[in-house]
C-alpha atoms as a PDB file:
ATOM      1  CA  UNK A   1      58.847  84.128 121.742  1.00  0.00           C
ATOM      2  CA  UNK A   2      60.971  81.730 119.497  1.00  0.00           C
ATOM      3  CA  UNK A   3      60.000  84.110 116.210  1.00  0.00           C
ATOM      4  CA  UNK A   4      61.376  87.195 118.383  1.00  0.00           C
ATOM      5  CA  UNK A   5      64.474  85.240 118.834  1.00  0.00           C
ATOM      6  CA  UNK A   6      64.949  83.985 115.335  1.00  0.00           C
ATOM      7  CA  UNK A   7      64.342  87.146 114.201  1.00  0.00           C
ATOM      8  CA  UNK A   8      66.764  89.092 116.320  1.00  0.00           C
ATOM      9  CA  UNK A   9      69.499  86.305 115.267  1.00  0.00           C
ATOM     10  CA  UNK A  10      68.558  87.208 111.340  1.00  0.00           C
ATOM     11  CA  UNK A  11      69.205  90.808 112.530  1.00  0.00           C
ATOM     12  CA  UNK A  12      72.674  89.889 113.949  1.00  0.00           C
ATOM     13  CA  UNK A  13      73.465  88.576 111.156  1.00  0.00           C
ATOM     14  CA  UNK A  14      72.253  91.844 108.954  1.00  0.00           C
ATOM     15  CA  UNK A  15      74.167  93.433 111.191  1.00  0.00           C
ATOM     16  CA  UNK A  16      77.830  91.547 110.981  1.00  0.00           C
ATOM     17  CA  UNK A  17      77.053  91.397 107.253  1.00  0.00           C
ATOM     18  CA  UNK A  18      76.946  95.459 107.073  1.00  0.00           C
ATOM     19  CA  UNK A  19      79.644  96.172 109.644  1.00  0.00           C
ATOM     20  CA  UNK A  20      81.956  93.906 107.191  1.00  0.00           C
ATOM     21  CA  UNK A  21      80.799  95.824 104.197  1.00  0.00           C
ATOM     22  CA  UNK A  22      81.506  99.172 106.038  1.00  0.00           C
ATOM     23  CA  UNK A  23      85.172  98.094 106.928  1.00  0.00           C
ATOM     24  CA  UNK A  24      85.846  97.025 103.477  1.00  0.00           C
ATOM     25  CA  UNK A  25      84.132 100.502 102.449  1.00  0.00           C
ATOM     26  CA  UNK A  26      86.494 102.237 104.871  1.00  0.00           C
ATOM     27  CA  UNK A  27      89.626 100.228 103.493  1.00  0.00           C
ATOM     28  CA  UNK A  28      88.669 101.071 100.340  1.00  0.00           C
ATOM     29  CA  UNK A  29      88.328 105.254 101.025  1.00  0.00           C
ATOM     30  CA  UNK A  30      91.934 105.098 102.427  1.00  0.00           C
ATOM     31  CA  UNK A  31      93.719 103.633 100.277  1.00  0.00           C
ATOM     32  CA  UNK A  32      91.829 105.888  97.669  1.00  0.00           C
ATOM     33  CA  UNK A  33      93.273 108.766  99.803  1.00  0.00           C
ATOM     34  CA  UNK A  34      96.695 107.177  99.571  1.00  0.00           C
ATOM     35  CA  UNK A  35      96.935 106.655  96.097  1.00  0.00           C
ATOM     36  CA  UNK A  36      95.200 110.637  95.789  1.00  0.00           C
ATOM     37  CA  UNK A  37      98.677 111.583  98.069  1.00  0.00           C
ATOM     38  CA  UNK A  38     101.135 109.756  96.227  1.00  0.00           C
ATOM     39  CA  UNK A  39     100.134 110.786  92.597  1.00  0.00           C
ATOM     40  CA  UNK A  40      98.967 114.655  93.241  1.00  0.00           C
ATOM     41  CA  UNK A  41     100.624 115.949  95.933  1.00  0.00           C
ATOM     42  CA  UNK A  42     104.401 114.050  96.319  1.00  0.00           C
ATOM     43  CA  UNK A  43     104.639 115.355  92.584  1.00  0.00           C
ATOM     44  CA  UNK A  44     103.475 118.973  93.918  1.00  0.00           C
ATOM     45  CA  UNK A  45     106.134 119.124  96.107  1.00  0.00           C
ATOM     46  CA  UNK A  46     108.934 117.679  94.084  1.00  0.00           C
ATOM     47  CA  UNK A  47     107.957 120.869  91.499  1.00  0.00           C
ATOM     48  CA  UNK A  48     108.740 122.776  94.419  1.00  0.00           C
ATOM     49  CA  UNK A  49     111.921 121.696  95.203  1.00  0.00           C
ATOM     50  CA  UNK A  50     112.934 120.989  91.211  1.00  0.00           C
ATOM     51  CA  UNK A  51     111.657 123.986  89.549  1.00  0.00           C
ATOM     52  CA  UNK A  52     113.838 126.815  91.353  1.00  0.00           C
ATOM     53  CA  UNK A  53     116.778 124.908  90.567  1.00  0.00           C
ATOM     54  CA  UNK A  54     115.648 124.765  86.969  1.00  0.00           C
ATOM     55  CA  UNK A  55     115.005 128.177  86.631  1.00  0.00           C
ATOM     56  CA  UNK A  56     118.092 128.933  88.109  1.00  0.00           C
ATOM     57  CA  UNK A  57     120.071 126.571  85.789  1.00  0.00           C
ATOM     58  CA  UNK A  58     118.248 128.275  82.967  1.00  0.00           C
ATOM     59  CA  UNK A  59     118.682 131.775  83.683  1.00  0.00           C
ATOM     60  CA  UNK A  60     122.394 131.430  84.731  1.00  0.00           C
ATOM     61  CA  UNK A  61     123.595 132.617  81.501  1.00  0.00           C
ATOM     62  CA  UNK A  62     122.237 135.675  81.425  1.00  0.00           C
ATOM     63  CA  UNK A  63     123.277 138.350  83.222  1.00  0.00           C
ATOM     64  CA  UNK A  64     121.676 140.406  84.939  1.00  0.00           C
END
């Protein structure tokens, strides 16, 4: 009975040791996803706010 016990303790500790590793795992993926946002798509949508007003700076000389 005292191995069964010792043994399940070992496995609660397995266990914390993984669910620690997980959250840093998860922490990890979203700031991943955070840095993905800021440097792909913020610049994606500044071209789409810039780049008409570009073109129409651009094109403003010549008539049409």
């Amino acid at each position: 009975m005292e191995e069964i016990l010792r043994k399940i303790d070992e496995q609660e500790k397995k266990i914390d040791a993984i669910y620690a590793s997980v959250e840093k795992t998860r922490k990890y993926f979203l700031w991943t996803l955070v840095a993905t946002l800021v440097a792909f798509v913020l610049p994606l949508v500044g071209i789409a706010f810039i780049a008409p007003l570009v073109m129409q700076t651009l094109l403003s000389g010549y008539p049409i």
